[in-house]
Protein backbone atom coordinates (compact mmCIF):
# COMPACT_ATOMS: atom_id res chain seq x y z
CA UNK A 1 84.95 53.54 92.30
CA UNK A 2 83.79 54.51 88.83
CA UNK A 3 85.56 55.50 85.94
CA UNK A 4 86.17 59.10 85.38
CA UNK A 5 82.88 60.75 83.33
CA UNK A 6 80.39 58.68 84.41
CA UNK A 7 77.37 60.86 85.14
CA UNK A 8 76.80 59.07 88.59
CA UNK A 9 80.78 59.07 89.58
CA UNK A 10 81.47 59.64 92.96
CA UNK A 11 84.49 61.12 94.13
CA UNK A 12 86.26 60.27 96.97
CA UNK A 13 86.74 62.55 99.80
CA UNK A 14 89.88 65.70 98.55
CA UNK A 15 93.16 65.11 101.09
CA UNK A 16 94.48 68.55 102.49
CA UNK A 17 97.55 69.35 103.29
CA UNK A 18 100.01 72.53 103.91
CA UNK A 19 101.14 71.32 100.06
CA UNK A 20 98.03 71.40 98.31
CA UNK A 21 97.62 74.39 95.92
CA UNK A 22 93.79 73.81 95.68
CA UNK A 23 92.26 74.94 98.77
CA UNK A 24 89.24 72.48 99.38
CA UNK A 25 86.60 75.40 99.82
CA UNK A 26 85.52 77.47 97.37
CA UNK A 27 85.95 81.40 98.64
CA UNK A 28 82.57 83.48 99.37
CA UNK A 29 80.93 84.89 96.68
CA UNK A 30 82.03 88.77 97.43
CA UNK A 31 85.44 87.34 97.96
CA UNK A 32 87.32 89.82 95.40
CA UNK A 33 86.09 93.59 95.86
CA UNK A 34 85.86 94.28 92.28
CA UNK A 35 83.89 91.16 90.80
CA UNK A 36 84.55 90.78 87.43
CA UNK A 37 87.76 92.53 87.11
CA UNK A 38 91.40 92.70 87.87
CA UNK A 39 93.76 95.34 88.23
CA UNK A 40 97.64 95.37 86.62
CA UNK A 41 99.35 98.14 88.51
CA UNK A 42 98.74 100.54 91.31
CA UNK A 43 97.03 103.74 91.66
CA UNK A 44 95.56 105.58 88.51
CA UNK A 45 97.75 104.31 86.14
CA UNK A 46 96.45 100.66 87.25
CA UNK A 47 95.41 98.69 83.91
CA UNK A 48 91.18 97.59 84.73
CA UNK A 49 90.60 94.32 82.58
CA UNK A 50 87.70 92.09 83.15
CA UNK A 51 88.82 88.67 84.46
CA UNK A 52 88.16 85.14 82.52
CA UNK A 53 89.47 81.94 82.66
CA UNK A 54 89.83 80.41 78.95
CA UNK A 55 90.35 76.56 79.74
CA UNK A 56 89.76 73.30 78.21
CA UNK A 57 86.23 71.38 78.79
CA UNK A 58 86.51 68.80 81.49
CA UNK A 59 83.80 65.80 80.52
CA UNK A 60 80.71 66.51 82.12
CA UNK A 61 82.31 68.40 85.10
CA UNK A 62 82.49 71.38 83.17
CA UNK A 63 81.16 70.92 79.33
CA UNK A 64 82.39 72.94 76.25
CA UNK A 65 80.35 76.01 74.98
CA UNK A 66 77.07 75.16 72.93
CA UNK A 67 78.89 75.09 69.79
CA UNK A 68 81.24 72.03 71.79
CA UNK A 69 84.54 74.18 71.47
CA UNK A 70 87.80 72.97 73.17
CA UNK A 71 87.60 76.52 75.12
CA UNK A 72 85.23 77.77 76.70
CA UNK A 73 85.16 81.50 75.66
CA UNK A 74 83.19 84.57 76.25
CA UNK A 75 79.60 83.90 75.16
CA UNK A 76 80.65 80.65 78.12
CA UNK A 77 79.98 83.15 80.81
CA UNK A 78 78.79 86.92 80.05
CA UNK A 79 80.97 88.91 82.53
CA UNK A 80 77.71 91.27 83.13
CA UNK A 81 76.02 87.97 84.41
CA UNK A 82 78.54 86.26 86.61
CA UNK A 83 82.94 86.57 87.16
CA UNK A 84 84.06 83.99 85.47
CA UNK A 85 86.93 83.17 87.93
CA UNK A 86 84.14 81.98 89.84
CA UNK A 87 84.11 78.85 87.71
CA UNK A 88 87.31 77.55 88.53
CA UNK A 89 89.16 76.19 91.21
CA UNK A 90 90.63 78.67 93.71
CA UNK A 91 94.33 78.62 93.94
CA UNK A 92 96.68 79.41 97.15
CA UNK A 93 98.37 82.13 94.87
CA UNK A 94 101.42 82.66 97.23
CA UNK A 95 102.22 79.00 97.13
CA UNK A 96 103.74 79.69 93.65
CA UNK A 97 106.81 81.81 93.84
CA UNK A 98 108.02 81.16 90.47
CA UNK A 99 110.27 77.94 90.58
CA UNK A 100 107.76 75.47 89.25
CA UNK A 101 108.29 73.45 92.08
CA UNK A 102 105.38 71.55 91.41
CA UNK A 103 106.60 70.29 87.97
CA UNK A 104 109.82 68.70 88.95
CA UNK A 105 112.64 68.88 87.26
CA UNK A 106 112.44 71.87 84.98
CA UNK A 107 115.98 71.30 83.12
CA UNK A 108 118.85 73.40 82.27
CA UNK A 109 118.33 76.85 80.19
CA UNK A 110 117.70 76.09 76.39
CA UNK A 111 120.51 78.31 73.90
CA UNK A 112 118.22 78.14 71.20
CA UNK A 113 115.26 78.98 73.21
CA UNK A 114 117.61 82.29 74.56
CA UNK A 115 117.84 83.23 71.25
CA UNK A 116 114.56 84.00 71.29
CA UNK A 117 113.94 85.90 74.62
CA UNK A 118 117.18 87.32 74.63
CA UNK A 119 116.39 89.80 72.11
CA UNK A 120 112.89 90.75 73.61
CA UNK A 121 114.61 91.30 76.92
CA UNK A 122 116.68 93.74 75.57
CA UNK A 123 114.08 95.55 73.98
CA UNK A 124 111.91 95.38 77.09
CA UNK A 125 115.23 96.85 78.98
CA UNK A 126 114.74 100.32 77.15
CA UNK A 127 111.71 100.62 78.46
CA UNK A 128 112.33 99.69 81.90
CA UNK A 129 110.77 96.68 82.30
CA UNK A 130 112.44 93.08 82.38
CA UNK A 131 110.52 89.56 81.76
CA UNK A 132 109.96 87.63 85.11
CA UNK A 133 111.84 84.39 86.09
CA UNK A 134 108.51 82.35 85.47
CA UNK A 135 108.34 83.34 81.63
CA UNK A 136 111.70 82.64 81.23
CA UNK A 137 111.66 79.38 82.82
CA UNK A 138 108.98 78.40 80.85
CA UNK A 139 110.15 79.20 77.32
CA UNK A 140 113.89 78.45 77.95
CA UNK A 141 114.25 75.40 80.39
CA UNK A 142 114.32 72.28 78.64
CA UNK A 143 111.88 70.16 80.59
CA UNK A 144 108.92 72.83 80.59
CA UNK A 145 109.71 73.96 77.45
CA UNK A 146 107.07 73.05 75.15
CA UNK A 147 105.02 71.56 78.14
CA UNK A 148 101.89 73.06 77.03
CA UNK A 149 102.17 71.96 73.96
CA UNK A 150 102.16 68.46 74.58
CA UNK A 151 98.92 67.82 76.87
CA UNK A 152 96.74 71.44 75.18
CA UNK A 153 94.99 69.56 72.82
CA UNK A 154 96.89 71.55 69.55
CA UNK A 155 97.65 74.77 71.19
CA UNK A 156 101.05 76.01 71.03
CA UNK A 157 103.89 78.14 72.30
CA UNK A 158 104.70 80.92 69.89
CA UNK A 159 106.90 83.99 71.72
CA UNK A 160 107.01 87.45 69.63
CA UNK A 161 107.45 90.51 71.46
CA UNK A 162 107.47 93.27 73.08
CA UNK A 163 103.95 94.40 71.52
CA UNK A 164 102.29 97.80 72.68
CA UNK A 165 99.14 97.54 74.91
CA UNK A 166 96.03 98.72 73.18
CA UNK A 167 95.09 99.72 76.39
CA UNK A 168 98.12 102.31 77.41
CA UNK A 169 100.91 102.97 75.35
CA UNK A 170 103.30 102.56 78.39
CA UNK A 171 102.53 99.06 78.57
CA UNK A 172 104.31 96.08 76.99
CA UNK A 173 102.93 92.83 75.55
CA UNK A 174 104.76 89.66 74.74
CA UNK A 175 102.45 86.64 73.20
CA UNK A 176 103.56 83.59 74.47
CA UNK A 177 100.81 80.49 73.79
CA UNK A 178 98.21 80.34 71.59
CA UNK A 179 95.50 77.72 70.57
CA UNK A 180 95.82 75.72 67.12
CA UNK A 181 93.18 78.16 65.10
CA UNK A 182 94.40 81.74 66.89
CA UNK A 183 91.19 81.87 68.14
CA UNK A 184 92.71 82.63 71.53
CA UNK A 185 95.99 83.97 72.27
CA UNK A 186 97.98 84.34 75.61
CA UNK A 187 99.90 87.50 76.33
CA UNK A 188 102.14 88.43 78.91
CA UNK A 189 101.11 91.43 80.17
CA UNK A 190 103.93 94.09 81.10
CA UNK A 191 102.61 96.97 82.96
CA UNK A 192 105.04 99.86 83.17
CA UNK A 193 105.21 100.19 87.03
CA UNK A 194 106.53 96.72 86.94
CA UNK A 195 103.79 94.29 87.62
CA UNK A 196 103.16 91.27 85.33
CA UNK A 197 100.18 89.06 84.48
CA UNK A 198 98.51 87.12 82.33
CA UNK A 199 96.09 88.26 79.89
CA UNK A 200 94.06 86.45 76.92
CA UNK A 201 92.07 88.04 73.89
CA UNK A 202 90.37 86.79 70.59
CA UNK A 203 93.02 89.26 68.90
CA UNK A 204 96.26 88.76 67.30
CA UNK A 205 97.93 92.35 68.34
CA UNK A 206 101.31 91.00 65.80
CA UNK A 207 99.55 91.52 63.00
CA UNK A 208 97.03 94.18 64.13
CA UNK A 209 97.51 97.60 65.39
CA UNK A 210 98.22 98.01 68.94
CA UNK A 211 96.22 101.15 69.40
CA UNK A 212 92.89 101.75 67.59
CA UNK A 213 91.98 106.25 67.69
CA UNK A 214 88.88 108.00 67.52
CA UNK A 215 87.83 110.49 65.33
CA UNK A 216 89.45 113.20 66.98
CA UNK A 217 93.06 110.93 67.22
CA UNK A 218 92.32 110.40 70.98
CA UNK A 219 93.10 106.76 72.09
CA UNK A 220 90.05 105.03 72.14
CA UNK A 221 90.21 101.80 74.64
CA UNK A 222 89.26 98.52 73.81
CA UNK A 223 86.28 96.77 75.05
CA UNK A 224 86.23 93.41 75.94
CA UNK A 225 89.28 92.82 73.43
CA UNK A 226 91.44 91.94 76.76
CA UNK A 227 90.86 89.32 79.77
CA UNK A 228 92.92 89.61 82.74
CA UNK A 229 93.51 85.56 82.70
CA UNK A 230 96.49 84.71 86.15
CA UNK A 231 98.57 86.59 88.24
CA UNK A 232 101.27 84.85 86.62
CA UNK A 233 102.77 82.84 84.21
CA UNK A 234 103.51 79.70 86.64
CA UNK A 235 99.87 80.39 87.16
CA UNK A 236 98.33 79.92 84.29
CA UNK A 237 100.63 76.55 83.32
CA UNK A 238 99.42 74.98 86.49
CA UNK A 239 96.17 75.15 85.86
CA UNK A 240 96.07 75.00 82.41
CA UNK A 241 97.94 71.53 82.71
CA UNK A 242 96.02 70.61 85.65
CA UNK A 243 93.01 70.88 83.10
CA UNK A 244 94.31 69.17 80.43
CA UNK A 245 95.30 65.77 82.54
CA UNK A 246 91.48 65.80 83.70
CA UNK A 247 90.50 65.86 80.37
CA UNK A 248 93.28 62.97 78.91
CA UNK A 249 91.94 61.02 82.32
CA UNK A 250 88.44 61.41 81.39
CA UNK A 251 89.10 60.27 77.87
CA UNK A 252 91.51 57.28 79.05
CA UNK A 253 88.16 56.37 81.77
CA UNK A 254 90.59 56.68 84.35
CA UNK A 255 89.41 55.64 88.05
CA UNK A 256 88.84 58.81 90.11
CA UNK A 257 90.73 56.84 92.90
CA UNK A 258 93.75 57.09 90.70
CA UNK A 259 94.02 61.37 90.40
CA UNK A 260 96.42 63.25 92.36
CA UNK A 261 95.43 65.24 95.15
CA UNK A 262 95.76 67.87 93.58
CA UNK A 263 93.42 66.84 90.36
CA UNK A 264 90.96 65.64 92.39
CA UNK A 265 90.66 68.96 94.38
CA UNK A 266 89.95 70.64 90.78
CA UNK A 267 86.95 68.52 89.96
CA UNK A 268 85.49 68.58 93.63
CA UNK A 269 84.99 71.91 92.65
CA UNK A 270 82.58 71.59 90.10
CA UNK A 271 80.55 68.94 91.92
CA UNK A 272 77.92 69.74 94.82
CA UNK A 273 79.24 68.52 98.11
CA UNK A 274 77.79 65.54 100.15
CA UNK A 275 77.05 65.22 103.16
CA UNK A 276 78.10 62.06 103.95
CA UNK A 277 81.47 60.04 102.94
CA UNK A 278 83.01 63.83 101.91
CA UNK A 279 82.23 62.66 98.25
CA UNK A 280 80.59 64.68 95.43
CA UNK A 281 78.44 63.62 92.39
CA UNK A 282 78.13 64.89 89.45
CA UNK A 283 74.48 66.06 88.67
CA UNK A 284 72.76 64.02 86.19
């Protein structure tokens, strides 16, 4: 077996199992019946936002941008050309129910860290909406706390909130993560009918207005200044995290014979299947 990031490494055949949060077939092309976007909400009120995936580079499974950025951003993948989701791994979305059950042990709740959320839940409260148990969990338990922080290459946790949506005034914002030169920043998207997801954008809405008006002091909405980015928070730190251990692996020539499952379902993904031995190799 090769070491990880060798152009000619072949991996060996993806395990499934009733477990394993990486189904080991991609999903047809027409899969989602509005490519390119996702909806926050129901009915007319529903927030539209075109979907991306902002992630690390993973070696030669799935290269930075030209300019060899850590993320891949939007001139990666213009939406108009392709959905982006389409470049990752598919996830079985209902395995995650919020308990980061895949991380282990989580630890207990974090005073200092409730300082901090505390006060946004309040303010969230007058408005009728409440964070979810995954955001929580994340920010305030002391074992996940901070997780993305250690393996996202200089990104880092930074909560302020509740910000107003630039793309309906009854919506709710609450930045969360963002990478070491703001040049990405992950929101928690608060829709007022209750849903949650999500979302990423090149702007820093704490120190920008929230709404931007026309001429006429309508509401003008923003174009491609939000991505809908995961369903939910757990979400997004399982496969951010899942990204950035491929990438350490990759950079510590790890054998591909020594990945979890679960890793080594996310780089089959990128690599054309074979038809014999189950394995894949990476194009040269």
């Amino acid at each position: 077996m090769d070491e990880l990031g060798r152009p000619d490494i072949r991996l060996p055949q993806t395990l499934t199992s009733p477990k394993t949060r990486v189904p080991g077939a991609r999903p047809p092309a027409n899969a989602h019946p509005e490519d390119g976007f996702r909806r926050i909400g129901e009915g007319p009120s529903a927030v539209r936002l075109p979907a991306f995936w902002a992630g690390h580079g993973i070696g030669p499974y799935r290269p930075c941008d030209e300019q060899g950025r850590t993320f891949a951003w939007f001139q990666a993948c213009p939406l108009d050309q392709a959905d982006p989701l389409e470049m990752v791994p598919p996830l079985d979305e209902e395995s995650f129910v919020g308990d980061f059950a895949w991380f282990g042990d989580i630890g207990d709740p974090l005073d200092h860290r409730a300082a901090v959320t505390d006060p946004i839940a309040s303010d969230l409260a007058r408005d009728g909406l409440s964070l979810p148990a995954d955001f929580l969990a994340l920010i305030t338990r002391a074992n996940l706390h901070r997780c993305l922080d250690r393996e996202g290459g200089g990104a880092w946790t930074d909560v302020t909130g509740p910000l107003p949506s630039p793309v309906d005034p009854a919506d709710r914002m609450v930045l969360f993560f963002r990478d070491q030169q703001s040049r990405i920043l992950w929101y928690l998207y608060l829709h007022h009918s209750g849903q949650a997801a999500v979302v990423c954008s090149d702007r820093d809405f704490t120190v920008e207005p929230g709404l931007r008006y026309g001429p006429d002091g309508e509401i003008v909405l923003p174009r491609r200044e939000i991505f809908w980015t995961a369903p939910s928070v757990e979400i997004f730190a399982y496969r951010f995290l899942a990204e950035a251990r491929l990438t350490l692996a990759i950079h510590e020539k790890q054998r591909a014979g020594e990945l979890d499952p679960e890793l080594l379902a996310h780089l089959a993904h990128y690599v054309p299947s074979s038809s014999s031995e189950g394995c894949g190799r990476i194009p040269r």
